[in-house]
C-alpha atoms as a PDB file:
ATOM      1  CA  UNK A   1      -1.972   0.721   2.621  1.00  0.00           C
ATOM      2  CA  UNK A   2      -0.594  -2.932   2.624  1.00  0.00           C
ATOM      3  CA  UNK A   3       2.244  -3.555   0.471  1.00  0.00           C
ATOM      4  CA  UNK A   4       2.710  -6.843  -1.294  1.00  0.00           C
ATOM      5  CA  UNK A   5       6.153  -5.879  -3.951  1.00  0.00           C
ATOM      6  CA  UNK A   6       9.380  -3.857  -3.053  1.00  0.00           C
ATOM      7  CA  UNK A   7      11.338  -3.141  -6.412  1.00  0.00           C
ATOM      8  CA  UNK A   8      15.130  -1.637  -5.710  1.00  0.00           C
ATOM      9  CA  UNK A   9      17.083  -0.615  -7.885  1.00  0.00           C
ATOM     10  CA  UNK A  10      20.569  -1.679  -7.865  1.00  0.00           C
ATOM     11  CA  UNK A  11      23.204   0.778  -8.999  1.00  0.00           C
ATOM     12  CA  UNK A  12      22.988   4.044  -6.635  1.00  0.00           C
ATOM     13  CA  UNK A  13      20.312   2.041  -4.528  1.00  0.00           C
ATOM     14  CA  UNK A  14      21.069  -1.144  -3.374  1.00  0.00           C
ATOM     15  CA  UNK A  15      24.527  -1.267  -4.106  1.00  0.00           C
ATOM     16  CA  UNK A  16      27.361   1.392  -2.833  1.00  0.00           C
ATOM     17  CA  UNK A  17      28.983   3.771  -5.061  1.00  0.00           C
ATOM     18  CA  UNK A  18      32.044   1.583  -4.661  1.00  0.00           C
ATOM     19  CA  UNK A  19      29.647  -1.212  -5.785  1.00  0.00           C
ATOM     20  CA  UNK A  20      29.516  -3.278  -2.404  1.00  0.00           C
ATOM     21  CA  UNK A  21      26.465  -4.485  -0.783  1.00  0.00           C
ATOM     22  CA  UNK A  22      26.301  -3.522   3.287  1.00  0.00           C
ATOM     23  CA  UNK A  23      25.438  -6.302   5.439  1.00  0.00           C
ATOM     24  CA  UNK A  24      22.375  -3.819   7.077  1.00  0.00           C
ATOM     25  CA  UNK A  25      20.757  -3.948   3.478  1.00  0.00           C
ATOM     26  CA  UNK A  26      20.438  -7.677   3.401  1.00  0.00           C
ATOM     27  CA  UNK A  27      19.247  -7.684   6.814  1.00  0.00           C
ATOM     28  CA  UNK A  28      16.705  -5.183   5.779  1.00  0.00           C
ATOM     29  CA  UNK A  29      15.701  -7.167   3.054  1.00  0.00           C
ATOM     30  CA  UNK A  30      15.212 -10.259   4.514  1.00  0.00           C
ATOM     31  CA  UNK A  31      13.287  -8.576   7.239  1.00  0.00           C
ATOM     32  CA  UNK A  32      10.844  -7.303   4.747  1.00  0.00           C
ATOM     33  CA  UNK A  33      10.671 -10.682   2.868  1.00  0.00           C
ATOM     34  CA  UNK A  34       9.894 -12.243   6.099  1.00  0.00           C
ATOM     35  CA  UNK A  35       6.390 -10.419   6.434  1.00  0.00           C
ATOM     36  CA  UNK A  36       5.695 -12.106   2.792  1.00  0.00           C
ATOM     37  CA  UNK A  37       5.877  -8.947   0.577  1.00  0.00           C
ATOM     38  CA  UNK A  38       7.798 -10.369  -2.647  1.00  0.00           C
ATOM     39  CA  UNK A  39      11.023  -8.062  -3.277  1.00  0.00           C
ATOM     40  CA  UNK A  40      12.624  -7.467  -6.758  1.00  0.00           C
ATOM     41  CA  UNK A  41      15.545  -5.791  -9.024  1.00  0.00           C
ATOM     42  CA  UNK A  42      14.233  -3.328 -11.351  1.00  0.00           C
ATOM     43  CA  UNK A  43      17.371  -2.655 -13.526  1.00  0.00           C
ATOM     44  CA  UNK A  44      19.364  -1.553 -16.327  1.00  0.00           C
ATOM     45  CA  UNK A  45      21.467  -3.590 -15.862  1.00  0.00           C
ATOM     46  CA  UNK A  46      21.533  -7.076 -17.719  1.00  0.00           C
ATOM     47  CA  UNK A  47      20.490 -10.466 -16.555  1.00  0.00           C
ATOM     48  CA  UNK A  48      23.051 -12.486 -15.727  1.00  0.00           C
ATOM     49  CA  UNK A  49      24.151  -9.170 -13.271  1.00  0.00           C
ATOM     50  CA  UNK A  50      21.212  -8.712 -11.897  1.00  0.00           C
ATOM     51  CA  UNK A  51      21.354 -12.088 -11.043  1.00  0.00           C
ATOM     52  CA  UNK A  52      24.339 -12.332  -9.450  1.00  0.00           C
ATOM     53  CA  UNK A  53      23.033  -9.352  -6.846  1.00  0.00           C
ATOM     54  CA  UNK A  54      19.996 -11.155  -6.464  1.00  0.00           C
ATOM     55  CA  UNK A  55      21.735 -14.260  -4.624  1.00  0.00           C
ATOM     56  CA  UNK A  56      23.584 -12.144  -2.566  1.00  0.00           C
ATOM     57  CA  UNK A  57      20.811 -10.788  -1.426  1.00  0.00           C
ATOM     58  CA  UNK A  58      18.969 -14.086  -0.935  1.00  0.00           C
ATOM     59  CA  UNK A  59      16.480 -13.161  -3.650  1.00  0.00           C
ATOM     60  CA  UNK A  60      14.947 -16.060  -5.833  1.00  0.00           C
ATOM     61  CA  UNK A  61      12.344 -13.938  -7.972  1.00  0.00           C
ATOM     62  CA  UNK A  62      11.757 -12.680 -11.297  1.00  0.00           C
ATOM     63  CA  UNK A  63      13.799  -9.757 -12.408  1.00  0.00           C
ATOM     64  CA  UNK A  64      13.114  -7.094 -13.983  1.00  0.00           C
ATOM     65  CA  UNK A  65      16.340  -6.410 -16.092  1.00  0.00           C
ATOM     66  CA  UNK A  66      17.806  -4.210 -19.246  1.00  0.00           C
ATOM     67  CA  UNK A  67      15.317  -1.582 -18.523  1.00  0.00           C
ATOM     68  CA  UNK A  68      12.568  -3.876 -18.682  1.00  0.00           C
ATOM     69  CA  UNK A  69      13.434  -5.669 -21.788  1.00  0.00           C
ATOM     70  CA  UNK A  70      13.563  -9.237 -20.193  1.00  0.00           C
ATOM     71  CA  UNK A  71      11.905  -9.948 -16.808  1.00  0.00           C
ATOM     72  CA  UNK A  72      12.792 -13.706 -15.724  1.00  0.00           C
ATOM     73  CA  UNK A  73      13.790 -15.791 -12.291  1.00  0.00           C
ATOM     74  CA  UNK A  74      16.390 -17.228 -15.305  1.00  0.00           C
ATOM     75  CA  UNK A  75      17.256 -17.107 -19.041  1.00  0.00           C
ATOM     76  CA  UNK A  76      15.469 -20.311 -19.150  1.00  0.00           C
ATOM     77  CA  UNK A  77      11.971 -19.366 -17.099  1.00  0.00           C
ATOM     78  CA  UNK A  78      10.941 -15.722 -18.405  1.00  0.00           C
ATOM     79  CA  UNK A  79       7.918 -14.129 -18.380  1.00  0.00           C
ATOM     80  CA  UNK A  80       8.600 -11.162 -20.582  1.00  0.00           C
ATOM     81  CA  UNK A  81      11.557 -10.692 -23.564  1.00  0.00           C
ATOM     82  CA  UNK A  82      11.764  -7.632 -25.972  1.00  0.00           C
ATOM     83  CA  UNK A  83      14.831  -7.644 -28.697  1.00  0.00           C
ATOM     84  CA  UNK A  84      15.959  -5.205 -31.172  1.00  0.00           C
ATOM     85  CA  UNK A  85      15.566  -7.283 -34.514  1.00  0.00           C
ATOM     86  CA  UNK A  86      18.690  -8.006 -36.372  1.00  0.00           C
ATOM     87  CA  UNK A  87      18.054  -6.062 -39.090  1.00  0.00           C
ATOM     88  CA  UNK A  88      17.246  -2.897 -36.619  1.00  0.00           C
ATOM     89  CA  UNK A  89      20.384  -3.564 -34.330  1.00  0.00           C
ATOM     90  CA  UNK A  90      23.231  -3.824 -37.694  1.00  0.00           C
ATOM     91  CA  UNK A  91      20.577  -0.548 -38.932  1.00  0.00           C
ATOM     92  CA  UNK A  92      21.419   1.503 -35.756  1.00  0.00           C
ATOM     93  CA  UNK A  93      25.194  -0.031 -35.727  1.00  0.00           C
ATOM     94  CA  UNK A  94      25.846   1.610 -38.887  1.00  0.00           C
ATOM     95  CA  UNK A  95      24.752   4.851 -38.146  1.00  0.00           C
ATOM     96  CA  UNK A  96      26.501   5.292 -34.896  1.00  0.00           C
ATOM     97  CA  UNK A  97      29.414   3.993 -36.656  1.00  0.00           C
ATOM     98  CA  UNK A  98      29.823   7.764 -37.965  1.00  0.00           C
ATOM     99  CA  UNK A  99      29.783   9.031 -34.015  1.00  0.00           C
ATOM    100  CA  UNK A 100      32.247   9.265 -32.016  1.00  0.00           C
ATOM    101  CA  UNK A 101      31.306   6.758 -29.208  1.00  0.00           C
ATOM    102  CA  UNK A 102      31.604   3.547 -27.819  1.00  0.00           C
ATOM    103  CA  UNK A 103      28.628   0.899 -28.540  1.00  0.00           C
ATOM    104  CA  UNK A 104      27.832  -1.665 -26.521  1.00  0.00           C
ATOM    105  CA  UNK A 105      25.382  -4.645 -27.836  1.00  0.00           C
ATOM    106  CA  UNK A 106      24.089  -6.512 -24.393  1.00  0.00           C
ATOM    107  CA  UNK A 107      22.860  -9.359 -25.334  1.00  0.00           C
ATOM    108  CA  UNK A 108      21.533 -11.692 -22.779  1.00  0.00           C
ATOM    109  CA  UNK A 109      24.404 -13.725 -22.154  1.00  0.00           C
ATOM    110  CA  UNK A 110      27.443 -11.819 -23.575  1.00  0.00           C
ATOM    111  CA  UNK A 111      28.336  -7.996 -24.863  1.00  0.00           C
ATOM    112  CA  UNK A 112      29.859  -7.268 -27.986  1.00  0.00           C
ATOM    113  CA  UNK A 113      31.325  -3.682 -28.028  1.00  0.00           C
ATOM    114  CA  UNK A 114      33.647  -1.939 -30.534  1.00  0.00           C
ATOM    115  CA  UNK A 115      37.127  -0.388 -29.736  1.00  0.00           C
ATOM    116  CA  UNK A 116      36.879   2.932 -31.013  1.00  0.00           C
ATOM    117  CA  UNK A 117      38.697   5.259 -28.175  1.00  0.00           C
ATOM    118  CA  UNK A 118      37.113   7.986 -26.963  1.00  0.00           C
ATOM    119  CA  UNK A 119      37.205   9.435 -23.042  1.00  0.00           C
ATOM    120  CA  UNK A 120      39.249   7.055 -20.901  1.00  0.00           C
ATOM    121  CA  UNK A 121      36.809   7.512 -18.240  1.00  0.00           C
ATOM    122  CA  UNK A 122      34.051   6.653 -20.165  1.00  0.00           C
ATOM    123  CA  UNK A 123      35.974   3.619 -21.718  1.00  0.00           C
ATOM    124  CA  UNK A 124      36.711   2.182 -18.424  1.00  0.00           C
ATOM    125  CA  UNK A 125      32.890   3.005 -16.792  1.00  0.00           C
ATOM    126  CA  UNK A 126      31.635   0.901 -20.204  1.00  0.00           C
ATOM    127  CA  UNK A 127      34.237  -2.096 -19.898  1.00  0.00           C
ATOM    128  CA  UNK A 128      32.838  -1.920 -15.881  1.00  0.00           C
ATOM    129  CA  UNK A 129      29.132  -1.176 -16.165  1.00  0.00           C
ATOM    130  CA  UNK A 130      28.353  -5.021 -16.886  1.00  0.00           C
ATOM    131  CA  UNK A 131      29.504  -6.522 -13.716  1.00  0.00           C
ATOM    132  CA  UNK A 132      31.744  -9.522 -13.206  1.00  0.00           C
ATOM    133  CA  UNK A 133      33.017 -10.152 -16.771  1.00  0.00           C
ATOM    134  CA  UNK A 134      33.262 -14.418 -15.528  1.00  0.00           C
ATOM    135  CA  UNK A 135      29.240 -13.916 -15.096  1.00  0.00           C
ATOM    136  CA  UNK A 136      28.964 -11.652 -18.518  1.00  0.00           C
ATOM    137  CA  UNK A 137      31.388 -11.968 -20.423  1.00  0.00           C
ATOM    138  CA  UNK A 138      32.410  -9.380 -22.574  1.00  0.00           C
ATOM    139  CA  UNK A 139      34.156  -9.073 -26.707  1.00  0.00           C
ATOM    140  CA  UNK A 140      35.627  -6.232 -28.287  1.00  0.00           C
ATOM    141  CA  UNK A 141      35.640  -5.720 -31.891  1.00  0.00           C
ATOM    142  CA  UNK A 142      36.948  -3.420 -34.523  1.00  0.00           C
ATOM    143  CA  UNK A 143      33.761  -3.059 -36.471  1.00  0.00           C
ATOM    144  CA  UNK A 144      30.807  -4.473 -34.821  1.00  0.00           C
ATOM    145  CA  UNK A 145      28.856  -3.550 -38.334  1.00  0.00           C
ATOM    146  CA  UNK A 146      31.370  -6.174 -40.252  1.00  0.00           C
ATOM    147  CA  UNK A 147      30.636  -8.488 -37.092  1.00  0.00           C
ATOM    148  CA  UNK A 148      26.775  -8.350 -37.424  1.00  0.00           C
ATOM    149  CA  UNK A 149      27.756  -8.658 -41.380  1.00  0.00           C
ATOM    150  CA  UNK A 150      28.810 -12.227 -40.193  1.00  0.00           C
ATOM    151  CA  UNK A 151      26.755 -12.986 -37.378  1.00  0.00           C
ATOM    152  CA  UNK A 152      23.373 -11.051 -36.940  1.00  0.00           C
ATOM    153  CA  UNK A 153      22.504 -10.338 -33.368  1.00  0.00           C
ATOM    154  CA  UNK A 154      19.001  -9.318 -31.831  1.00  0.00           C
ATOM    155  CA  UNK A 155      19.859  -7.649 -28.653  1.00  0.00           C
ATOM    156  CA  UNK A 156      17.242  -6.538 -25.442  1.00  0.00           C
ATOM    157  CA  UNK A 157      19.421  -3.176 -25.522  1.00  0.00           C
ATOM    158  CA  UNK A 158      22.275  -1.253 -26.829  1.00  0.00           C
ATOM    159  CA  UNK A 159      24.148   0.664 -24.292  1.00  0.00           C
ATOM    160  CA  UNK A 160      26.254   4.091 -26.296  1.00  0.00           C
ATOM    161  CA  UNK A 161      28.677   6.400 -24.524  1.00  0.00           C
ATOM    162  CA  UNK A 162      29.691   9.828 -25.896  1.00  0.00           C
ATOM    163  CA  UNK A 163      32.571  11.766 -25.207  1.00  0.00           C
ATOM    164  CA  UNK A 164      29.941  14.892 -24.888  1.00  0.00           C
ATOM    165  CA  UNK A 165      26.564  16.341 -24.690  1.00  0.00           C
ATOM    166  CA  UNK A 166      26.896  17.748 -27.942  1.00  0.00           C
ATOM    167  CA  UNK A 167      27.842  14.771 -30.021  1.00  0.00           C
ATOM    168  CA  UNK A 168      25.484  12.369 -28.133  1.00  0.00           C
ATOM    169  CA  UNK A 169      22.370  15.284 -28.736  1.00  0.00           C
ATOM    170  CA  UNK A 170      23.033  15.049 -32.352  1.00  0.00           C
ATOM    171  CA  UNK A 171      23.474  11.320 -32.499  1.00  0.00           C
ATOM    172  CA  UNK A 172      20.132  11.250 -30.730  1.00  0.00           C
ATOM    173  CA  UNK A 173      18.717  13.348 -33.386  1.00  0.00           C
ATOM    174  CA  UNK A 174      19.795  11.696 -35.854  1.00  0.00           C
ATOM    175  CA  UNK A 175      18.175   8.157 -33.966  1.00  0.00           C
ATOM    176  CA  UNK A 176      15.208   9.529 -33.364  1.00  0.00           C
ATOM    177  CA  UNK A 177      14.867  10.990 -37.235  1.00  0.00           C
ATOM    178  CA  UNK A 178      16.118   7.554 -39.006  1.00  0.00           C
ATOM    179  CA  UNK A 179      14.035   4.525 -36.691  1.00  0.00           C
ATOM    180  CA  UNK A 180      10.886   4.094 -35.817  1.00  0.00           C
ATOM    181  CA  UNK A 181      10.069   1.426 -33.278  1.00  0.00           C
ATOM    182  CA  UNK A 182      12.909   2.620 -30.307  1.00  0.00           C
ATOM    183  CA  UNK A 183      12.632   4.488 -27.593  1.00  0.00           C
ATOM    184  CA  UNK A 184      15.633   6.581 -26.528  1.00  0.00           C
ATOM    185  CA  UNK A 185      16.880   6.679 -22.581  1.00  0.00           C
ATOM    186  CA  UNK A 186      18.918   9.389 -21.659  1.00  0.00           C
ATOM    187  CA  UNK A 187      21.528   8.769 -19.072  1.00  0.00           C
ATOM    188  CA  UNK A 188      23.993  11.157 -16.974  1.00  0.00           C
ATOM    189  CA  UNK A 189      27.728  10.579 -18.395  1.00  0.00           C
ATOM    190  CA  UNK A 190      26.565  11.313 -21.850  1.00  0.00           C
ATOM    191  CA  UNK A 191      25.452   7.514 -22.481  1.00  0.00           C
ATOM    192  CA  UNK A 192      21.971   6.374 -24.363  1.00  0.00           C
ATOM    193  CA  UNK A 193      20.489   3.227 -23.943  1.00  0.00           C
ATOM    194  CA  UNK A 194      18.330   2.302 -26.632  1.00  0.00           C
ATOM    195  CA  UNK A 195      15.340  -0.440 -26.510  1.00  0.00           C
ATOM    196  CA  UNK A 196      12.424  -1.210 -28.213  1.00  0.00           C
ATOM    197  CA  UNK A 197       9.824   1.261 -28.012  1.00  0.00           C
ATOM    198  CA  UNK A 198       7.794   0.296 -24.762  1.00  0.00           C
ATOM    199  CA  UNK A 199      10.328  -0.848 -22.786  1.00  0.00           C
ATOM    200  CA  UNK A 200      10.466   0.733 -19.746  1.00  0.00           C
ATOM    201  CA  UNK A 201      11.265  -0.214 -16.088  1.00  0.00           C
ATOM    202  CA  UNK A 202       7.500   0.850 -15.140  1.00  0.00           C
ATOM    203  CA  UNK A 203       6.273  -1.602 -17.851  1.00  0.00           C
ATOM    204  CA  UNK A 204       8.477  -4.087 -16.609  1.00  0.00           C
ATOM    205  CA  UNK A 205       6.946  -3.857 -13.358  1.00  0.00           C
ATOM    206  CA  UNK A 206       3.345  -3.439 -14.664  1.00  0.00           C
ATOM    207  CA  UNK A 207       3.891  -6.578 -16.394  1.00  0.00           C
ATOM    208  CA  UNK A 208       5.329  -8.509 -13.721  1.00  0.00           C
ATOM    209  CA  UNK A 209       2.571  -7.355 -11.614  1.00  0.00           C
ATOM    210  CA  UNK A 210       0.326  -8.861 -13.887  1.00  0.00           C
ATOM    211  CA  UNK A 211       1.820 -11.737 -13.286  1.00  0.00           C
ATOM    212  CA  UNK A 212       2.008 -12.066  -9.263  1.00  0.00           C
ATOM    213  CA  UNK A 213      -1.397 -10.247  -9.471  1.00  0.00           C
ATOM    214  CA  UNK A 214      -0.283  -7.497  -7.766  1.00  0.00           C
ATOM    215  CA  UNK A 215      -1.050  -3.862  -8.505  1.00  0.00           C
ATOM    216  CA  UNK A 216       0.619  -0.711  -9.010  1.00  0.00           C
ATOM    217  CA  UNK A 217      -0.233   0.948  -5.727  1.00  0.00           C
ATOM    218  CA  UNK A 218       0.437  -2.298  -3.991  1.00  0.00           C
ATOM    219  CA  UNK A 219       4.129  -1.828  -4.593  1.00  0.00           C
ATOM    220  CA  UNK A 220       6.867   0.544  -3.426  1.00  0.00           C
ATOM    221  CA  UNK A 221       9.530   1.498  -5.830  1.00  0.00           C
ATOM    222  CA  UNK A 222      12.786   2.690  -4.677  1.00  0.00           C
ATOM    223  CA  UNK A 223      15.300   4.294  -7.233  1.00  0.00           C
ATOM    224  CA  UNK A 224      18.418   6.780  -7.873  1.00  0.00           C
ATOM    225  CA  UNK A 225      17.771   7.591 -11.955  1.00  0.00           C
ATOM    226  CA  UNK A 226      15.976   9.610 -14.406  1.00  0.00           C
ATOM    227  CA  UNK A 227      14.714   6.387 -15.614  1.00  0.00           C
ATOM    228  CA  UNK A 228      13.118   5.116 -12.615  1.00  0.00           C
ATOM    229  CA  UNK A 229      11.207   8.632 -12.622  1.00  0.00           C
ATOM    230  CA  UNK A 230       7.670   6.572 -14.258  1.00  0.00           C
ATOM    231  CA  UNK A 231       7.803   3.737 -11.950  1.00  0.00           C
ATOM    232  CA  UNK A 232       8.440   5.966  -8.508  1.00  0.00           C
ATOM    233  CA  UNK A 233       5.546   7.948  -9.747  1.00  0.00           C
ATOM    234  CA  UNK A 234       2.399   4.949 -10.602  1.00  0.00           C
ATOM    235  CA  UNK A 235       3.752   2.618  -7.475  1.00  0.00           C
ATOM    236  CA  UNK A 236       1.463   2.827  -4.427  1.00  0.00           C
ATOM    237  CA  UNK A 237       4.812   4.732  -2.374  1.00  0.00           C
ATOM    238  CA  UNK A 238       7.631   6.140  -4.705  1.00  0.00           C
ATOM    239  CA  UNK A 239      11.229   6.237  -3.082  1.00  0.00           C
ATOM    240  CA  UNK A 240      13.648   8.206  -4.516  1.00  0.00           C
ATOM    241  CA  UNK A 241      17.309   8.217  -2.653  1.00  0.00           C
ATOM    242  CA  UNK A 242      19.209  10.716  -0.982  1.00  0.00           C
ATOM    243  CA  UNK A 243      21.889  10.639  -3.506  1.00  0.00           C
ATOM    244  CA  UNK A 244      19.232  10.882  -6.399  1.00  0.00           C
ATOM    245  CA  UNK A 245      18.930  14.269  -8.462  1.00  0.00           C
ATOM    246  CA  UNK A 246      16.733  16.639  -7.821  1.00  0.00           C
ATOM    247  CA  UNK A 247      13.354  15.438 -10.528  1.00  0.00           C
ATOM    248  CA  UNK A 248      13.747  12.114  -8.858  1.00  0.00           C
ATOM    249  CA  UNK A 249      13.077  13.469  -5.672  1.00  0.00           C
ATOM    250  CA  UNK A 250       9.895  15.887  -6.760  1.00  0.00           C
ATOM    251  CA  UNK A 251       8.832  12.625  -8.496  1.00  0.00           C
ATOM    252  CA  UNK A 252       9.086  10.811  -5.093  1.00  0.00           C
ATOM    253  CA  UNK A 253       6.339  10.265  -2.189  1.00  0.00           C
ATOM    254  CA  UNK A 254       9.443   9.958   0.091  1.00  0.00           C
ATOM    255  CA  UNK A 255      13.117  11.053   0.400  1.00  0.00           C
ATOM    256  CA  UNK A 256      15.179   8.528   1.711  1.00  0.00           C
ATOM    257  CA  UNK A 257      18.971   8.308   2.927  1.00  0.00           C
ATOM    258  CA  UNK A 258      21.392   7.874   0.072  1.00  0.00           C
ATOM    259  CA  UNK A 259      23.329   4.735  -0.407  1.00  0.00           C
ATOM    260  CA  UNK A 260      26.247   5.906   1.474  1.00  0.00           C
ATOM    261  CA  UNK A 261      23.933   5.984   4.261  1.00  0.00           C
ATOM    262  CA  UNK A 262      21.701   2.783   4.094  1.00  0.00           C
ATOM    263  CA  UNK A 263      19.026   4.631   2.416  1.00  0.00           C
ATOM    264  CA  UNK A 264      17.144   1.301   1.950  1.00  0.00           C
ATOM    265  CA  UNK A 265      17.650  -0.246   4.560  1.00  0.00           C
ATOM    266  CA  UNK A 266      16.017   2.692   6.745  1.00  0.00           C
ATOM    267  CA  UNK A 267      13.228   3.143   4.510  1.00  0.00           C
ATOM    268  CA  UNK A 268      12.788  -0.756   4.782  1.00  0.00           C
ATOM    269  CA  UNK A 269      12.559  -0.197   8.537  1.00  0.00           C
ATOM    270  CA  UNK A 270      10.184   2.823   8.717  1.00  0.00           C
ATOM    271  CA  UNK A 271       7.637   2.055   6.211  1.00  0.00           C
ATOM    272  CA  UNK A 272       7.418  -1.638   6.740  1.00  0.00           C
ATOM    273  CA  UNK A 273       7.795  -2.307  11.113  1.00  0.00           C
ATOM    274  CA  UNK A 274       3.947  -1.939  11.693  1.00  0.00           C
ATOM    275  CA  UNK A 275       2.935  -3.797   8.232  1.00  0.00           C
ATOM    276  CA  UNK A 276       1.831  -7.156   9.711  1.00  0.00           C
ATOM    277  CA  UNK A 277       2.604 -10.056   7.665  1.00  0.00           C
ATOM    278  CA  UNK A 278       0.591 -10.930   4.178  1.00  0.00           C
ATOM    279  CA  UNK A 279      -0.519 -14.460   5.654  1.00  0.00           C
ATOM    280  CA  UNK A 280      -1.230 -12.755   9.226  1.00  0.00           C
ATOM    281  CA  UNK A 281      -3.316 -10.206   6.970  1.00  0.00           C
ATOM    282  CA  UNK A 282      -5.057 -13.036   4.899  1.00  0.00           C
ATOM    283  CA  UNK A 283      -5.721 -15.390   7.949  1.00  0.00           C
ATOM    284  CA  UNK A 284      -7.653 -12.541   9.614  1.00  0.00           C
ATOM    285  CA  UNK A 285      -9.844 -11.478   6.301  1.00  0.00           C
ATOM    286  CA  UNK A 286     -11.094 -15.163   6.223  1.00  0.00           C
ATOM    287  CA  UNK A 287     -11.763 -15.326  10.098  1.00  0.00           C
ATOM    288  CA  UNK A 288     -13.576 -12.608   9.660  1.00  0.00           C
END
């Protein structure tokens, strides 16, 4: 099979758990770039971020970022943007408002969070999860519900953190009962990230395949997360990393090295050595 689209994830994948990017992963990347197959971010995390990763890694393509929510090369030139209405966002504000947990509205170009303490671990992995505050900034507020009183806000995603299973279970009920229209994404830590329902990282990439016209099984996927489960499973060769748990891995065509280990850069290097370049490919098919 020829491949024409690498998606990576970032967090787990790309990146090290100490959140550096090794020099061998770049290399790897540009290697693979270099035979013309067009490589992407397919993220959580927010745009601006995922940005900021991409041009490190040399990367000037569209994005696929807040679990699929907005897919852009910038916030100016997007393809594909999904918000939680106003009305829904200050709607789900107010009930999580009786949890205890610590919201996070990402908006495209800022957060707004509230300052209710709960963990201190789980505190500090919410002020951090965003990336270089200069690049996203970041407010805290005492009652984002008064806030959104004030100043309504349509968000692609709302990021929650719980200080257990329990109390983020029954807040999930209680979601799940109350909205229609959301779709619920259950993360390790205790966190939920809720979108619009539909939004998914494979829909992202189904979309943005669309428009490169490029399919499904012309793609390899390589993720760490429960939530990269749909994508590893419909692309053409499904990565999961060594560090991943163990559904990703069943869900996987291949087992890679974790991060600590330059898990993409070796995959990069096995699966893609022999694969001659896309023009090379093309040039041939025309001779023909």
């Amino acid at each position: 099979m020829i491949y024409k689209l690498l998606a990576l994830n970032i967090d787990g994948t790309v990146l090290k758990n100490n959140g550096r990017l090794q020099k061998e992963t770049k290399e790897a990347i540009e290697f693979v770039k270099q035979k013309g197959v067009y490589v992407t971010l397919l993220t959580g995390r927010n745009f601006l971020s995922a940005r900021k990763v991409a041009k490190a890694l040399k990367l000037n393509a569209m994005l696929v970022t807040f679990q699929g929510a907005v897919i852009g090369k910038t916030l100016d030139e997007k393809i594909y943007e999904k918000t939680i209405s106003e009305e829904k966002t200050f709607n789900i504000v107010q009930v999580l408002e009786n949890f205890e947990c610590n919201i996070r509205l990402m908006h495209e170009r800022y957060s707004i969070g509230n300052r209710k303490k709960i963990q201190k671990n789980l505190v500090v992995q919410t002020v951090l999860s965003t990336g270089d505050p200069f690049v996203y900034p970041t407010q805290f507020v005492d009652s984002l519900g008064d806030t959104l009183r004030d100043e309504p806000l349509a968000v692609p995603k709302i990021d929650v953190y719980f200080p257990s299973e329990e109390e983020r279970d029954e807040a999930a009920k209680v979601l799940r009962k109350a909205f229609y229209g959301i779709d619920l994404i259950m993360q390790p830590n205790w966190k939920i990230e809720i979108v619009t329902s539909g939004v998914s990282k494979l829909n992202g990439l189904k979309k943005l395949g669309d428009y490169l016209g490029i399919s499904l099984k012309e793609m390899v996927v390589i993720g760490d997360g429960p939530d990269d489960i749909s994508a590893i499973e419909a692309a053409g060769l499904g990565v999961a990393m060594g560090n991943a748990p163990s559904e990703v891995k069943r869900a996987a065509d291949w087992v890679t090295r974790s991060n600590e280990q330059l898990g993409v850069a070796y995959m990069i290097k096995e699966h893609f050595r022999k694969q001659q370049r896309l023009e090379f490919l093309r040039q041939i098919k025309i001779n023909r």
